[in-house]
C-alpha atoms as a PDB file:
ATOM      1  CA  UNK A   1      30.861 -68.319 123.214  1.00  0.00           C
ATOM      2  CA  UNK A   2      29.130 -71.511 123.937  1.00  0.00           C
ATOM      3  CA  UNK A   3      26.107 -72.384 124.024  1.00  0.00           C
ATOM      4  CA  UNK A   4      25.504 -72.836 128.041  1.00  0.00           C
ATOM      5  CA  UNK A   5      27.599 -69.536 128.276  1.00  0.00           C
ATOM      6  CA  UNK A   6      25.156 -67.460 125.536  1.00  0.00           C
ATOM      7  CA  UNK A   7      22.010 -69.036 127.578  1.00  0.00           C
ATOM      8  CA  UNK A   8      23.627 -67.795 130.847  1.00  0.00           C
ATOM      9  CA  UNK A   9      23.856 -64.403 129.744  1.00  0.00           C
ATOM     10  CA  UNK A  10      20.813 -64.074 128.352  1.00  0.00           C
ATOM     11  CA  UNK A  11      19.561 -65.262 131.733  1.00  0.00           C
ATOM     12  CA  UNK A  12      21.626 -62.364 133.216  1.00  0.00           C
ATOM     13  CA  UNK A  13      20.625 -59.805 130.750  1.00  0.00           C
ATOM     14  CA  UNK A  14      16.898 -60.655 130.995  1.00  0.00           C
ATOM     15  CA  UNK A  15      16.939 -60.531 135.010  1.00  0.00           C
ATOM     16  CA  UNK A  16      18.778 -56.910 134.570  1.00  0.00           C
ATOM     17  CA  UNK A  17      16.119 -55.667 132.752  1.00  0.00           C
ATOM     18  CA  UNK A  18      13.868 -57.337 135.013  1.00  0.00           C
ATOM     19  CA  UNK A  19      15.132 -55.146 138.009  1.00  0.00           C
ATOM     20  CA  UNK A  20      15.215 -52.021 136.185  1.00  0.00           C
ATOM     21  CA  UNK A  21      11.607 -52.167 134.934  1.00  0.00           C
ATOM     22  CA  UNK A  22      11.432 -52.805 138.697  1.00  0.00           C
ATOM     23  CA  UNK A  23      13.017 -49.934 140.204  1.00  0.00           C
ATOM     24  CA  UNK A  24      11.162 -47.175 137.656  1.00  0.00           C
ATOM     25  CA  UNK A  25       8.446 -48.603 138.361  1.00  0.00           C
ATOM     26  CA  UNK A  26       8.962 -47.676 142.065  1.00  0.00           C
ATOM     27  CA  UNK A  27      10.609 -44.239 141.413  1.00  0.00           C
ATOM     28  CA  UNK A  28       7.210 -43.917 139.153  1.00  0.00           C
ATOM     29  CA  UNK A  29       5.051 -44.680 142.198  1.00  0.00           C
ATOM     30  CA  UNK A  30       6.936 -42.306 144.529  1.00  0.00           C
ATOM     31  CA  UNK A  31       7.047 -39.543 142.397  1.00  0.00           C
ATOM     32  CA  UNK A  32       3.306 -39.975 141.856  1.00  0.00           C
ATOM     33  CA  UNK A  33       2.566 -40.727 145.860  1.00  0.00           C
ATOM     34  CA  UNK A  34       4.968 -37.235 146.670  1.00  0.00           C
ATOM     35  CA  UNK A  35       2.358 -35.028 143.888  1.00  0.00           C
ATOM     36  CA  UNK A  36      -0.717 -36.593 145.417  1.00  0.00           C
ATOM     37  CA  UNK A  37       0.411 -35.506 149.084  1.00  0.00           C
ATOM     38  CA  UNK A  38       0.430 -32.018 147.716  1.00  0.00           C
ATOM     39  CA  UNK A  39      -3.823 -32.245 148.822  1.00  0.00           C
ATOM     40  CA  UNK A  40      -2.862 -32.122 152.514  1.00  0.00           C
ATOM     41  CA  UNK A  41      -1.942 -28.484 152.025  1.00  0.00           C
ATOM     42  CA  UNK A  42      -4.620 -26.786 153.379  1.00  0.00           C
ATOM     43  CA  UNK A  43      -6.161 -30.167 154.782  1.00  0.00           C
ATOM     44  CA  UNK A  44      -4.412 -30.959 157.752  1.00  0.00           C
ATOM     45  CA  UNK A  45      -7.110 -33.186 159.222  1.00  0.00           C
ATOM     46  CA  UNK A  46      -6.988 -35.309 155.556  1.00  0.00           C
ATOM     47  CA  UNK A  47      -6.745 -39.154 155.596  1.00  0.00           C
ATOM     48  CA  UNK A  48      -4.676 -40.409 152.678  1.00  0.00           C
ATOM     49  CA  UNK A  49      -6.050 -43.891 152.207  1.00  0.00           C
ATOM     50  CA  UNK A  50      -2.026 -46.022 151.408  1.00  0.00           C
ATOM     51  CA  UNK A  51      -4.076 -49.152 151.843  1.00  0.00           C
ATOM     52  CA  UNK A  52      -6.278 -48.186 149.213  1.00  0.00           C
ATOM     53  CA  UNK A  53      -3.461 -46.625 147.020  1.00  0.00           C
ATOM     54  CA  UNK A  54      -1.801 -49.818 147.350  1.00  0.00           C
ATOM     55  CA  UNK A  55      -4.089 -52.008 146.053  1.00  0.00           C
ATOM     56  CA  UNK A  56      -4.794 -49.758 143.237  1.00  0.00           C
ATOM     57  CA  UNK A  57      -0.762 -50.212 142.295  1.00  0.00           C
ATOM     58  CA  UNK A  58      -0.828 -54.189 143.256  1.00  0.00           C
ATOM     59  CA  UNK A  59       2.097 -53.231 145.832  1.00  0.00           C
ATOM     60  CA  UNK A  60       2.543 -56.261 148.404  1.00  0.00           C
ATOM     61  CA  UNK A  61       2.844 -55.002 152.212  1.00  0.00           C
ATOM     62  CA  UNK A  62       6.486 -55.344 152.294  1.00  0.00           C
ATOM     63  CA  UNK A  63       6.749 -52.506 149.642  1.00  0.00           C
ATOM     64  CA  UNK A  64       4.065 -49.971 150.753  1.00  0.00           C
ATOM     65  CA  UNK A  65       6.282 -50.524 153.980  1.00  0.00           C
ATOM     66  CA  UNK A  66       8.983 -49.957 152.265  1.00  0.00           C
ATOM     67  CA  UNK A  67       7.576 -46.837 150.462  1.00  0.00           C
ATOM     68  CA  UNK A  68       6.166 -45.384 153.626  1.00  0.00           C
ATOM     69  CA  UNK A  69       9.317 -45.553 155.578  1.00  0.00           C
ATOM     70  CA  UNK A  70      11.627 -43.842 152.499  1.00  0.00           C
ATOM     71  CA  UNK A  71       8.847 -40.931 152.189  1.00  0.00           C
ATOM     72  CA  UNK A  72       9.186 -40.445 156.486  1.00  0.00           C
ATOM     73  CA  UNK A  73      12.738 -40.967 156.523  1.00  0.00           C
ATOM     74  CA  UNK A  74      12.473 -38.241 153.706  1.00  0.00           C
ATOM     75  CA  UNK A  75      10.565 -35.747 155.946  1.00  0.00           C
ATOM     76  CA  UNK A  76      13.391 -36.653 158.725  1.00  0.00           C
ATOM     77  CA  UNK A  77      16.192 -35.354 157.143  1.00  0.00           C
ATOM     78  CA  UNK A  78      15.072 -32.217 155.794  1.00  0.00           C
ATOM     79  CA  UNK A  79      13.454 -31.483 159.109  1.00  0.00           C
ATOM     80  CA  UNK A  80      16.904 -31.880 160.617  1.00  0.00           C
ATOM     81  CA  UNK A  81      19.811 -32.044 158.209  1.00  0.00           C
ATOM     82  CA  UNK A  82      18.883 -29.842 155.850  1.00  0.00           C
ATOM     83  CA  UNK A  83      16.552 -27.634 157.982  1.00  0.00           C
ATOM     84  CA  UNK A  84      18.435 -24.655 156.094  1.00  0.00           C
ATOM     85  CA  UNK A  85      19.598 -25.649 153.367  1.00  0.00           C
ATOM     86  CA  UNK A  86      18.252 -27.197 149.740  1.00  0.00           C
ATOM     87  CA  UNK A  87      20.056 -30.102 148.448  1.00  0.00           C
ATOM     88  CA  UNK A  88      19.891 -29.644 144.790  1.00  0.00           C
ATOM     89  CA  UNK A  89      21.671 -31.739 142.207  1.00  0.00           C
ATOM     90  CA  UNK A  90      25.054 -30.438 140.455  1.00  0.00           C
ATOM     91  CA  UNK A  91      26.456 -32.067 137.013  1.00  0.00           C
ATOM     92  CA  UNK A  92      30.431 -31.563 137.153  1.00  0.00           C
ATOM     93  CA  UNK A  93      32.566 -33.235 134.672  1.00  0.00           C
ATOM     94  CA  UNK A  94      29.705 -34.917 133.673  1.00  0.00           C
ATOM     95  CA  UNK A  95      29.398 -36.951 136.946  1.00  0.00           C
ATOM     96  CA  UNK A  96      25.933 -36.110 138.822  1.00  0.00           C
ATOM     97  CA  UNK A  97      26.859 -34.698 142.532  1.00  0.00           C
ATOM     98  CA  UNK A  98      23.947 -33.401 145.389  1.00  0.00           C
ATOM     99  CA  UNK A  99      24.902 -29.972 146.632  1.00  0.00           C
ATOM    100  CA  UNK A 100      23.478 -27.580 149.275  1.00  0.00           C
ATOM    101  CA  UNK A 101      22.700 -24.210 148.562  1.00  0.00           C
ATOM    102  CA  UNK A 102      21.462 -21.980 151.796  1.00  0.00           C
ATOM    103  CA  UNK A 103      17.742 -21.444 151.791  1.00  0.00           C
ATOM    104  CA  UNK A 104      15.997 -18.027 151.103  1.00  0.00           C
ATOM    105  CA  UNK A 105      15.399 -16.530 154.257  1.00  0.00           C
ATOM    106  CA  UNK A 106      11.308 -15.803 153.882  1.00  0.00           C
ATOM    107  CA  UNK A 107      10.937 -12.108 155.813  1.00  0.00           C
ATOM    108  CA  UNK A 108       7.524 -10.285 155.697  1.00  0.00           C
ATOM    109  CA  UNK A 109       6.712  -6.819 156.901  1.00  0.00           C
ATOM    110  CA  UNK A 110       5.135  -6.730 160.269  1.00  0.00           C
ATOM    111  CA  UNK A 111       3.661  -4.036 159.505  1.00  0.00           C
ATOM    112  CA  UNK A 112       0.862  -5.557 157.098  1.00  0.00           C
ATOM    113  CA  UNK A 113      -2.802  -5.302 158.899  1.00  0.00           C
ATOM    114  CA  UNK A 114      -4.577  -8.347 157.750  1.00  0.00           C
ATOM    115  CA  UNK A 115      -8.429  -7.362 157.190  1.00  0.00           C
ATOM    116  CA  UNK A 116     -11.506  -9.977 158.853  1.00  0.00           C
ATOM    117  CA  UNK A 117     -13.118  -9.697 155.607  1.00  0.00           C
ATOM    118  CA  UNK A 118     -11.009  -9.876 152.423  1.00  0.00           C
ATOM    119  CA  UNK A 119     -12.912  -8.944 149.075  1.00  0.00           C
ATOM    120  CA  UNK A 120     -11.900 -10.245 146.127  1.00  0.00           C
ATOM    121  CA  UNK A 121     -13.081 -10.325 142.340  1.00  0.00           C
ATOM    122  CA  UNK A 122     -13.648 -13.429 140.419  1.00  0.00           C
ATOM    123  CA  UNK A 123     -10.885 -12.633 138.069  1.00  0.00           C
ATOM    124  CA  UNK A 124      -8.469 -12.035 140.942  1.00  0.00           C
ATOM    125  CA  UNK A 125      -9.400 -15.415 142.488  1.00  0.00           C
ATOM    126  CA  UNK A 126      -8.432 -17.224 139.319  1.00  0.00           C
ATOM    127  CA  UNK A 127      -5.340 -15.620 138.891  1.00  0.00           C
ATOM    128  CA  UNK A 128      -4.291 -16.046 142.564  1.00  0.00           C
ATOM    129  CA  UNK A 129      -5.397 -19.630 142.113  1.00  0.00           C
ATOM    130  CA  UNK A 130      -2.742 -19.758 138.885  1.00  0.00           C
ATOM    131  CA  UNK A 131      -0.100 -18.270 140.844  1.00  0.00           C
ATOM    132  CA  UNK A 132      -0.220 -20.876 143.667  1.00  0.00           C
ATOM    133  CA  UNK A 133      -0.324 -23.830 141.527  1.00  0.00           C
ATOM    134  CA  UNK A 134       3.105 -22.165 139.447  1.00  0.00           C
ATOM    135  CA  UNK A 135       4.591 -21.545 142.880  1.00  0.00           C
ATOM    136  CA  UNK A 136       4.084 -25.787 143.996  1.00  0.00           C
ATOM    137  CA  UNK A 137       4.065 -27.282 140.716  1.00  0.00           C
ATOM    138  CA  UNK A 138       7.149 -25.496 138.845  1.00  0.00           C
ATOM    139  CA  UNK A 139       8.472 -23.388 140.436  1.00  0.00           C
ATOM    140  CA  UNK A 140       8.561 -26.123 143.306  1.00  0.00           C
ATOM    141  CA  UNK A 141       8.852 -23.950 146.084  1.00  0.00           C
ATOM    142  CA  UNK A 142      11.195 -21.202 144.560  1.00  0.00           C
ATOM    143  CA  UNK A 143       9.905 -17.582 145.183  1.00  0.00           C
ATOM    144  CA  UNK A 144       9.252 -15.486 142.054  1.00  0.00           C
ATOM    145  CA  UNK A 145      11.819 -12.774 141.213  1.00  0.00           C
ATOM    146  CA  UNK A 146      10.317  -9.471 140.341  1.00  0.00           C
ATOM    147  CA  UNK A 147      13.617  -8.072 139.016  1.00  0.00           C
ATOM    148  CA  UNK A 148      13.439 -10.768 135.878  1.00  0.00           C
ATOM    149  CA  UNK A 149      11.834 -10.022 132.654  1.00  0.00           C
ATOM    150  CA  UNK A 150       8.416  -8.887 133.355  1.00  0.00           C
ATOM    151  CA  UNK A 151       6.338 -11.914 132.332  1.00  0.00           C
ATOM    152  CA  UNK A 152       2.197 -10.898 132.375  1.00  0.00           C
ATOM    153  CA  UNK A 153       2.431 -13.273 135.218  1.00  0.00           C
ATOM    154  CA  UNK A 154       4.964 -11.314 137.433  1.00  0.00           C
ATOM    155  CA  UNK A 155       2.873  -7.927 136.628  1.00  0.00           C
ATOM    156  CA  UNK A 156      -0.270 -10.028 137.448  1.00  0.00           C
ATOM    157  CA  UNK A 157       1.670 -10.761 140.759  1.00  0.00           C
ATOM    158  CA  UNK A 158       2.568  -7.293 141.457  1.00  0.00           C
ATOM    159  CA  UNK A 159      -1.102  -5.812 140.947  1.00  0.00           C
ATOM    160  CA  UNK A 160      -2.094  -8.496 142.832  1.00  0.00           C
ATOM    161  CA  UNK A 161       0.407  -8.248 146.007  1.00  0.00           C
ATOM    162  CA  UNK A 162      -0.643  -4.358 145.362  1.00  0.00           C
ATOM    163  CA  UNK A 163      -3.984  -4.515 146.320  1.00  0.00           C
ATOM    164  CA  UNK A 164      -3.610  -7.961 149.041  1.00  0.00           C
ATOM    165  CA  UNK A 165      -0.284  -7.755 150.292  1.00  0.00           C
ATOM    166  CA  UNK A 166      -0.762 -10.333 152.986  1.00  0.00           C
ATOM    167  CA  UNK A 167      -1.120 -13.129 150.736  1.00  0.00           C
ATOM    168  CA  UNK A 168       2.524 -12.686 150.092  1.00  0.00           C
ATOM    169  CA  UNK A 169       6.085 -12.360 151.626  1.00  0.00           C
ATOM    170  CA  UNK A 170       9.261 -10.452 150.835  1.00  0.00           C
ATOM    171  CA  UNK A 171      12.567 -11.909 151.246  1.00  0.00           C
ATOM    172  CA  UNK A 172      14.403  -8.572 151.721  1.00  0.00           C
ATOM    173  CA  UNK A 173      14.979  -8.850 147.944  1.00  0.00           C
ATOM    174  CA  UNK A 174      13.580  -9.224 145.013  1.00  0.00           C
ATOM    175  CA  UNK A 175      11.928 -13.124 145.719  1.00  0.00           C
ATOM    176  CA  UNK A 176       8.143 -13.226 146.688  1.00  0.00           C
ATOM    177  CA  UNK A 177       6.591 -16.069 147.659  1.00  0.00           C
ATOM    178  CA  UNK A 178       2.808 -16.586 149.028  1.00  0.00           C
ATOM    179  CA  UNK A 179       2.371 -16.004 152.597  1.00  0.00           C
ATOM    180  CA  UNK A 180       0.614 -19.011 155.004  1.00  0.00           C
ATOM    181  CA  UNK A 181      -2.945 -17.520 154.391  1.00  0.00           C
ATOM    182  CA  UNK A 182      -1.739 -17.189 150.793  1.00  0.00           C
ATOM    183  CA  UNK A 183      -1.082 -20.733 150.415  1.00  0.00           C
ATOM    184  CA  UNK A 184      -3.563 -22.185 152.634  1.00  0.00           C
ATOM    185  CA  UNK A 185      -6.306 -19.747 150.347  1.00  0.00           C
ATOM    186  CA  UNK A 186      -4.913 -20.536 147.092  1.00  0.00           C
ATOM    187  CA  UNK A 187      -4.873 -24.444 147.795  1.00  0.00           C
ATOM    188  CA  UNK A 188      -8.853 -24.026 148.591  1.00  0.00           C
ATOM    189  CA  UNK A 189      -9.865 -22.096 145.858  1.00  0.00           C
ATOM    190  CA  UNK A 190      -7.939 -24.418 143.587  1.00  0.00           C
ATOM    191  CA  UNK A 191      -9.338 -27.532 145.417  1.00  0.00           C
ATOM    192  CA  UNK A 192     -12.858 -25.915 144.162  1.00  0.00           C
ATOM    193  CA  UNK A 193     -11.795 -24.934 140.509  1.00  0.00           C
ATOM    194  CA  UNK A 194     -11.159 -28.648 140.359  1.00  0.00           C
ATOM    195  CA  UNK A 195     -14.734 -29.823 141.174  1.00  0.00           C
ATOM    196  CA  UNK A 196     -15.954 -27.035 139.188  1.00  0.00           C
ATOM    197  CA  UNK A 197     -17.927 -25.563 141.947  1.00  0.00           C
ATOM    198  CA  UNK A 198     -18.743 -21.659 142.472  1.00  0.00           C
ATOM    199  CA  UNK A 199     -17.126 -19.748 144.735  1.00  0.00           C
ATOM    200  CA  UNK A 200     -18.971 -16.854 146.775  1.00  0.00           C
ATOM    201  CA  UNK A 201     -17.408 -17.038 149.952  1.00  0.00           C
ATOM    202  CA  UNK A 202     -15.034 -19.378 151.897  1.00  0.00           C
ATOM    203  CA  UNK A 203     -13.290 -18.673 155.577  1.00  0.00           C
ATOM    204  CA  UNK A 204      -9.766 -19.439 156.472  1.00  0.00           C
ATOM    205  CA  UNK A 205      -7.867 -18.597 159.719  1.00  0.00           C
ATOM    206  CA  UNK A 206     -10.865 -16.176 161.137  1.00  0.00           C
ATOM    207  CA  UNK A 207     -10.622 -14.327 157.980  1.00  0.00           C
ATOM    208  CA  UNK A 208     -13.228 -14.118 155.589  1.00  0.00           C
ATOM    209  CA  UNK A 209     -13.249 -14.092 151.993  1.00  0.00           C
ATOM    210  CA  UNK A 210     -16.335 -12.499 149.994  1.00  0.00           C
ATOM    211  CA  UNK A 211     -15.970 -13.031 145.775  1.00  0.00           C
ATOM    212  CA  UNK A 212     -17.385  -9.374 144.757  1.00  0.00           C
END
């Protein structure tokens, strides 16, 4: 190799690793950006401040434009496209493929009176609180079976759903997942564990809730 030829691909090598460092460092940013929107659960009349967010990252216009419309064009397709079904990734002779898999069909018993006034103890609050945050965080969305191995969190679940069944929903199976009022609760009292503030009452969807 001669010399002009070793400089060249250097040159080439360095501006590879140059675009790399680039694009992790915007799969970095999205990933973050897609965990932070996670506040506008139970906030629907939150601001989320890009402008501010950008700055913070040192992102030029061009790629918080460029971030905004991937994140929309996101929401797009699995409004439409994949309005029933989850695209999850497959491995198959070691080549990575995306896949669709129907989605759970979320049924709840009509049945279930919800009360005005909802008491609740302090204990109960934290451990509903812990059970939303598993639900969004890891178990991303995925209900909980009930027919696994009984974890203390699944029995915690079932005592729970026991006493306040309509904080949760029933597939027609064994999956349980929180109901709206479950999430939109859960996300609130976890919004206050968070700013380590006392809880003695809060009020969500003409239903109140009264720590006992």
């Amino acid at each position: 190799m001669t010399l002009d030829q070793y400089i060249f691909k250097d040159s080439q090598d360095s501006k590879e690793q140059s675009n790399s460092s680039k694009f992790c460092k915007v799969i970095k940013i999205i990933n973050k950006l897609l965990d932070m929107l996670d506040e506008f659960e139970g906030n629907f009349d939150k601001k989320f401040n890009m402008s501010k967010l950008a700055n913070f990252w040192n992102l030029s216009e061009s790629e918080v434009r460029g971030i905004t419309s991937l994140i929309l064009n996101f929401q797009e397709k699995f409004e439409t496209v994949f309005k029933n079904h989850r695209l999850i990734n497959k491995n198959i002779n070691k080549k990575t493929y995306f896949v669709l898999e129907p989605k759970e069909k979320k049924k709840t018993d009509q049945n279930i009176i919800i009360p005005n006034k909802i008491k609740m103890q302090k204990t109960q609050l934290d451990l509903f609180s812990d059970i939303i945050y598993y639900f969004k965080r890891v178990k991303k969305g995925k209900g909980f079976d009930i027919s696994s191995n009984e974890t203390a969190l699944i029995r915690n679940l079932k005592n729970l759903m026991g006493e306040h069944p309509y904080l949760f929903l029933k597939n027609g199976g064994n999956l349980i997942y929180p109901s709206e009022l479950g999430l939109e609760a859960g996300n609130y009292i976890f919004t206050y564990k968070k700013s380590n503030k006392t809880i003695t009452s809060f009020e969500i969807k003409n239903h109140k809730f009264e720590v006992v």
